[in-house]
C-alpha atoms as a PDB file:
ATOM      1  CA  UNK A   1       0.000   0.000   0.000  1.00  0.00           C
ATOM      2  CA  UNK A   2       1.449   3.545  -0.712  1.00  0.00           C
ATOM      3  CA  UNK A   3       1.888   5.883   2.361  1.00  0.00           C
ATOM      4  CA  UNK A   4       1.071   9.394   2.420  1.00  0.00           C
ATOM      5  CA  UNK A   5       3.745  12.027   2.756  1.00  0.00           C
ATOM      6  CA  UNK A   6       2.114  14.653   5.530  1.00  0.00           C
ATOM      7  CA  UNK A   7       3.587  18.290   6.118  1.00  0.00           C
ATOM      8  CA  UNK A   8       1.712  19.488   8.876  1.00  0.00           C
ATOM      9  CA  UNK A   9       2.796  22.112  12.022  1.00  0.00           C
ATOM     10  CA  UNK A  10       2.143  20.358  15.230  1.00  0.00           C
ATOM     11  CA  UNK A  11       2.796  21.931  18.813  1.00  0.00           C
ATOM     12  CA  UNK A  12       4.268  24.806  16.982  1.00  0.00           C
ATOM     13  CA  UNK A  13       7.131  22.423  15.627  1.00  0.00           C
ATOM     14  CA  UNK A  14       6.678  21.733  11.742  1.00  0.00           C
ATOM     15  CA  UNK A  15       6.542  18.291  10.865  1.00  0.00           C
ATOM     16  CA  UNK A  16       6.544  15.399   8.395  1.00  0.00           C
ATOM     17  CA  UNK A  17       5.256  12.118   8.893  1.00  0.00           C
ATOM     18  CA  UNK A  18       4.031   9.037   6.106  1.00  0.00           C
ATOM     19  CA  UNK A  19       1.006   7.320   6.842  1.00  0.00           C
ATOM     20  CA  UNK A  20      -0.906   4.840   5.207  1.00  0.00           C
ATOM     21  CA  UNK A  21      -4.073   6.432   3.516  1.00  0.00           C
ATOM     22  CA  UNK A  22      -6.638   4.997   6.192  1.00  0.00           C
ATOM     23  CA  UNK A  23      -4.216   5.688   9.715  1.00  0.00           C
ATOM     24  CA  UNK A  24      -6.104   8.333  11.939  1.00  0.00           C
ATOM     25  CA  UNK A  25      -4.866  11.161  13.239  1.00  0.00           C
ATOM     26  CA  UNK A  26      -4.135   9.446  16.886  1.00  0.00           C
ATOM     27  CA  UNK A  27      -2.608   6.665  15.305  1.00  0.00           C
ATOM     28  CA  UNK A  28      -0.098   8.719  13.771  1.00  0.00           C
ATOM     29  CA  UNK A  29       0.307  11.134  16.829  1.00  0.00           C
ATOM     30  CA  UNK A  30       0.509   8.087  19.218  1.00  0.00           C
ATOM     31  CA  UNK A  31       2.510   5.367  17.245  1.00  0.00           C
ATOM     32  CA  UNK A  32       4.579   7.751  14.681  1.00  0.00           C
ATOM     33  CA  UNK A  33       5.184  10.770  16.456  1.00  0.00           C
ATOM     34  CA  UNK A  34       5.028   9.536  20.166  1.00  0.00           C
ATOM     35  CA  UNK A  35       3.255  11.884  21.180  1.00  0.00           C
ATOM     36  CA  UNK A  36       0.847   9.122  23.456  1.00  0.00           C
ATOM     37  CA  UNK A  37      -0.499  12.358  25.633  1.00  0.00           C
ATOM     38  CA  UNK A  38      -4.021  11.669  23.493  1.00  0.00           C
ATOM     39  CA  UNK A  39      -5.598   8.457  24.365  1.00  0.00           C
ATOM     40  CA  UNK A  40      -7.980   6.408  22.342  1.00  0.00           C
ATOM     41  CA  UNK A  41     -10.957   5.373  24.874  1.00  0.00           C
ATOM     42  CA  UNK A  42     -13.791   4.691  22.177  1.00  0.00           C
ATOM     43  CA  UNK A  43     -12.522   4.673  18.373  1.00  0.00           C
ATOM     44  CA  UNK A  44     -15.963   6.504  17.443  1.00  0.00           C
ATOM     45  CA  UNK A  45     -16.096   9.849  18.526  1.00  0.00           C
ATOM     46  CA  UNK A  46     -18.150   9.508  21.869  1.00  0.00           C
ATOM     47  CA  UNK A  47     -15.840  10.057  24.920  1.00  0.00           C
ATOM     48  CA  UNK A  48     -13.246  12.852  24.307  1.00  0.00           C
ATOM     49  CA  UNK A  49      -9.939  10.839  25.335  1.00  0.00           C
ATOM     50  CA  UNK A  50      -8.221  11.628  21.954  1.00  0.00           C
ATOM     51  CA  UNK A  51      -9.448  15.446  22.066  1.00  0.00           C
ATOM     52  CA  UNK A  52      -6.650  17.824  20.298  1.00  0.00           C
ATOM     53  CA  UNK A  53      -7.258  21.025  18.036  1.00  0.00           C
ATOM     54  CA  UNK A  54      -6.764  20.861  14.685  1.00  0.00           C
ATOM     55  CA  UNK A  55      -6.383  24.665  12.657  1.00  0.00           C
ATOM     56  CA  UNK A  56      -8.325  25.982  15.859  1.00  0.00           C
ATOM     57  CA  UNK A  57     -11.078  23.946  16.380  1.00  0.00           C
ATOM     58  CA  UNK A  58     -11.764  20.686  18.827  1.00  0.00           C
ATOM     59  CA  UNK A  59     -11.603  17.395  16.827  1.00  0.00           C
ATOM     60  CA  UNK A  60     -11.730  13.803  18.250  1.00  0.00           C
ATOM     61  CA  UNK A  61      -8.756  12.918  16.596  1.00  0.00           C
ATOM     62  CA  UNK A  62      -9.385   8.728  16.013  1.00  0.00           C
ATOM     63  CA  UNK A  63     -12.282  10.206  13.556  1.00  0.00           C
ATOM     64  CA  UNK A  64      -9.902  12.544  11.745  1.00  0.00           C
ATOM     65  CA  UNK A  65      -7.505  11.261   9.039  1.00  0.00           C
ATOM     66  CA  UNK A  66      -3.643  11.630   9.027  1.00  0.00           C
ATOM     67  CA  UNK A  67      -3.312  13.383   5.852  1.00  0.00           C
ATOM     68  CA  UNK A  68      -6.262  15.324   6.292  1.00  0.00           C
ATOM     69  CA  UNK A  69      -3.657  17.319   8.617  1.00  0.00           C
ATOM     70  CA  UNK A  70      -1.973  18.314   5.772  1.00  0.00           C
ATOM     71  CA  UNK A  71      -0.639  21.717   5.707  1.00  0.00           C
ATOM     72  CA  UNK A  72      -2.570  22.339   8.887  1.00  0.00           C
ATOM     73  CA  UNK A  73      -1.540  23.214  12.611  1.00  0.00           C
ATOM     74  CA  UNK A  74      -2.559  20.308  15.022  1.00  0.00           C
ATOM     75  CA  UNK A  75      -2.069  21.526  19.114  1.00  0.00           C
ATOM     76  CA  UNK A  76      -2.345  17.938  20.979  1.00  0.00           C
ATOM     77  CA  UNK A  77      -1.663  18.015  25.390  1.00  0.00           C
ATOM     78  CA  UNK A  78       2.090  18.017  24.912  1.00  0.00           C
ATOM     79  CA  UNK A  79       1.788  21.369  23.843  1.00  0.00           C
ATOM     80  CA  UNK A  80      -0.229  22.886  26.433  1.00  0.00           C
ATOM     81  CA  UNK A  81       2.399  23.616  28.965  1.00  0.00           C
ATOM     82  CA  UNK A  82       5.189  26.021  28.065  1.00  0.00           C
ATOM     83  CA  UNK A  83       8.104  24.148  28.671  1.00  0.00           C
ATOM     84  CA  UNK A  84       8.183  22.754  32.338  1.00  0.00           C
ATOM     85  CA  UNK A  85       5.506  25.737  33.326  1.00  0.00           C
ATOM     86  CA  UNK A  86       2.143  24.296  33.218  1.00  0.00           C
ATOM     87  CA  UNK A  87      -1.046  25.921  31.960  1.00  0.00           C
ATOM     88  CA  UNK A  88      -3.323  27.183  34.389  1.00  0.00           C
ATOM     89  CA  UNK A  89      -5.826  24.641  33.095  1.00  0.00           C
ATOM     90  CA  UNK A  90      -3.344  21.940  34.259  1.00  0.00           C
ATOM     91  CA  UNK A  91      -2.009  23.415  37.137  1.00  0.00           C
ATOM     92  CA  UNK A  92      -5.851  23.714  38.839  1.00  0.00           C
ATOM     93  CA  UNK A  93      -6.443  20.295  37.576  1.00  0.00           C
ATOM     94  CA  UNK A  94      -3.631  19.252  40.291  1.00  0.00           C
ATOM     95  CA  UNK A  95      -4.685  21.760  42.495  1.00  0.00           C
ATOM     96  CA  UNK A  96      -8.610  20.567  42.583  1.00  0.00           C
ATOM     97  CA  UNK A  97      -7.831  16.830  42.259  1.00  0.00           C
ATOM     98  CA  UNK A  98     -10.063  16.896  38.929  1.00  0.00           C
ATOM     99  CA  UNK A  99      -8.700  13.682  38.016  1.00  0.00           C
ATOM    100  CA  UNK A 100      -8.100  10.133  38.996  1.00  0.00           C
ATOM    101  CA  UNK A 101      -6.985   7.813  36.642  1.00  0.00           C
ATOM    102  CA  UNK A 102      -6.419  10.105  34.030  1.00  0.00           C
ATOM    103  CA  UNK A 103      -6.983   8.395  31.504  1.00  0.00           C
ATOM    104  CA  UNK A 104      -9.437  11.504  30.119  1.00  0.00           C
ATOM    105  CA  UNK A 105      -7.427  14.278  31.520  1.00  0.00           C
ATOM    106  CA  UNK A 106      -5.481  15.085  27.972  1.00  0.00           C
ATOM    107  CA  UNK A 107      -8.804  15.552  26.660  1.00  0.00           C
ATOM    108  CA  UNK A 108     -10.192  17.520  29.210  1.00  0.00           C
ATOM    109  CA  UNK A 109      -7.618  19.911  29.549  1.00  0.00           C
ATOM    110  CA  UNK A 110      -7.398  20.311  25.680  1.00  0.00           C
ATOM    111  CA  UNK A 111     -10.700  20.984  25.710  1.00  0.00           C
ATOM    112  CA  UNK A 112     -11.039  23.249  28.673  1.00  0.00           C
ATOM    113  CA  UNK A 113      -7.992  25.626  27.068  1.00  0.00           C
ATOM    114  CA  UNK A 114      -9.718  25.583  24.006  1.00  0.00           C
ATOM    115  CA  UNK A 115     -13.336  27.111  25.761  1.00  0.00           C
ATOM    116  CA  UNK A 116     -10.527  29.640  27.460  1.00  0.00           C
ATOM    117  CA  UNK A 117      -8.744  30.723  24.709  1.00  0.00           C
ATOM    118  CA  UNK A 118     -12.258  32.046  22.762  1.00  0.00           C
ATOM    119  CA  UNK A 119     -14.082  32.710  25.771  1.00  0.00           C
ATOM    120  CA  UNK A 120     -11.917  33.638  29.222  1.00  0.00           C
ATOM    121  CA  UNK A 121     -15.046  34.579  31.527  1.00  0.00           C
ATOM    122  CA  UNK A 122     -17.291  31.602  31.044  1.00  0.00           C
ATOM    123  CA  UNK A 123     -20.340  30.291  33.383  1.00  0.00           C
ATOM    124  CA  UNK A 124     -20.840  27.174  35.416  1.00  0.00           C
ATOM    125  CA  UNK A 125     -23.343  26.139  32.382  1.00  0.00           C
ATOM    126  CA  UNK A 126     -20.972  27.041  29.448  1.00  0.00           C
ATOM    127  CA  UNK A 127     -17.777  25.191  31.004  1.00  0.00           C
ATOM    128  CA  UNK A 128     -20.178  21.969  31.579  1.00  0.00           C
ATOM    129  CA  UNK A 129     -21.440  22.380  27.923  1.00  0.00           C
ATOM    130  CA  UNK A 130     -18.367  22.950  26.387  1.00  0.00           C
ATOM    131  CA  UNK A 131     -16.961  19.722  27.911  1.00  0.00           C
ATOM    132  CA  UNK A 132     -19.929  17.613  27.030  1.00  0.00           C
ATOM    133  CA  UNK A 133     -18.368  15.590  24.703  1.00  0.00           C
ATOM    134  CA  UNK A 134     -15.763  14.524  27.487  1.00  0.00           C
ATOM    135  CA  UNK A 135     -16.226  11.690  29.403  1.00  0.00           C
ATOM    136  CA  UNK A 136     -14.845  10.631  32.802  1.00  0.00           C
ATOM    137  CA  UNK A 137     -15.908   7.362  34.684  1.00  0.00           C
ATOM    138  CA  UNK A 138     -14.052   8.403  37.993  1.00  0.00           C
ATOM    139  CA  UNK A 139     -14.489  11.766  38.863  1.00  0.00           C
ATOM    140  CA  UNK A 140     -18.121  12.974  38.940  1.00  0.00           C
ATOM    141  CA  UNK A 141     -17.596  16.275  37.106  1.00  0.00           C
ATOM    142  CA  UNK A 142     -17.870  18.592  39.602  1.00  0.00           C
ATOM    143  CA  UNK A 143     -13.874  18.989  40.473  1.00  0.00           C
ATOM    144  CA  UNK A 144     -13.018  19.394  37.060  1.00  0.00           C
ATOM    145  CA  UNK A 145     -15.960  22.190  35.918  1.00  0.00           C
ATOM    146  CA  UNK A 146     -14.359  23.923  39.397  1.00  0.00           C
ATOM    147  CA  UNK A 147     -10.656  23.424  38.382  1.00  0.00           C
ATOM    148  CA  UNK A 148     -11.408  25.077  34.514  1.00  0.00           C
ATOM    149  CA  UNK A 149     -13.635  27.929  36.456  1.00  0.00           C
ATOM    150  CA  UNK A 150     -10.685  28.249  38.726  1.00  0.00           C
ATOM    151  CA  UNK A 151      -7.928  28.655  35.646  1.00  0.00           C
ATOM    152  CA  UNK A 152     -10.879  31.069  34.055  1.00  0.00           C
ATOM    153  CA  UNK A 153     -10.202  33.428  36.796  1.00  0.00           C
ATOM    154  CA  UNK A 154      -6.830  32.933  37.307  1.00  0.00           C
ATOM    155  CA  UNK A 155      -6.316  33.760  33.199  1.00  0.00           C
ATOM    156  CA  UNK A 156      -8.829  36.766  33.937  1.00  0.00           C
ATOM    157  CA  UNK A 157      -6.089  38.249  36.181  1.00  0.00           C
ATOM    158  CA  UNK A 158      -3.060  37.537  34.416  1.00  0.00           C
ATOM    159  CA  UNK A 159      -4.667  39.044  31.052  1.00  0.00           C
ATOM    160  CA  UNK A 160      -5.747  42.360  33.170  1.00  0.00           C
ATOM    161  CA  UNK A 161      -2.745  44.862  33.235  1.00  0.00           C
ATOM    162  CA  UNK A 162      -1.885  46.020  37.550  1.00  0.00           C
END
């Protein structure tokens, strides 16, 4: 089978990868690139384990192909923290206990940055509807919507000149 020769910028890092035409995009992240931050918990879309941005916007990526990322910037967990300084999101993730396993953290906390980078002063309602399509069998919910509320106001602050 031919493989398919992929430019694509991911975590700010440009990149080139081959993948056969039907790999998915957390295939090729996980087993190519080793970057394993994303998980795959479902295969189909439902639970929000494999959550990573692609140009911008929230994509499962076990539904997305490889070389649809093409030319295109891909931001997966390992590039939420800036260097060994982590995000707000993920420092008040530690800070609530808004995880247990972790298996769905990546996904979470890709998630919750993206609701924070378009909208930095969201409610209780928007931050559990935003995350929706993120599932956890451990934690209940409620640490996590209070650890991304938490980093909401924490960003506030940090984004508001003294």
């Amino acid at each position: 089978m031919n493989r398919i020769h992929v430019n694509s910028t991911i975590n700010g890092d440009v990149t080139e990868f081959l993948c056969d035409p039907g790999a998915s995009l957390l295939d090729v992240l996980r087993d190519t690139l080793h970057l394993t931050g994303s998980k795959e918990g479902c295969g189909s879309g439902d639970c929000g384990a494999c959550t990573v941005e692609l140009d911008g916007e929230m994509v499962c990526s076990c539904l997305v192909l490889a070389a649809e990322a093409e030319g295109r910037t891909v931001a997966t967990i390992e590039g939420v923290a800036e260097g060994s300084v982590l995000h707000p999101v993920q420092q008040k993730f530690l800070e609530h206990a808004a995880l247990q396993c972790g298996f769905c953290t990546p996904g979470f906390i890709v998630a919750a940055k993206s609701l924070l980078d378009r909208n930095p002063n969201p409610t209780e309602t928007e931050v559990r509807y935003w995350l929706a399509g993120n599932l956890c069998r451990c934690t209940g919910y409620d640490k996590i919507v209070r650890a991304v509320m938490d980093a909401a106001a924490e960003l506030r602050q940090e984004r508001t000149p003294a």
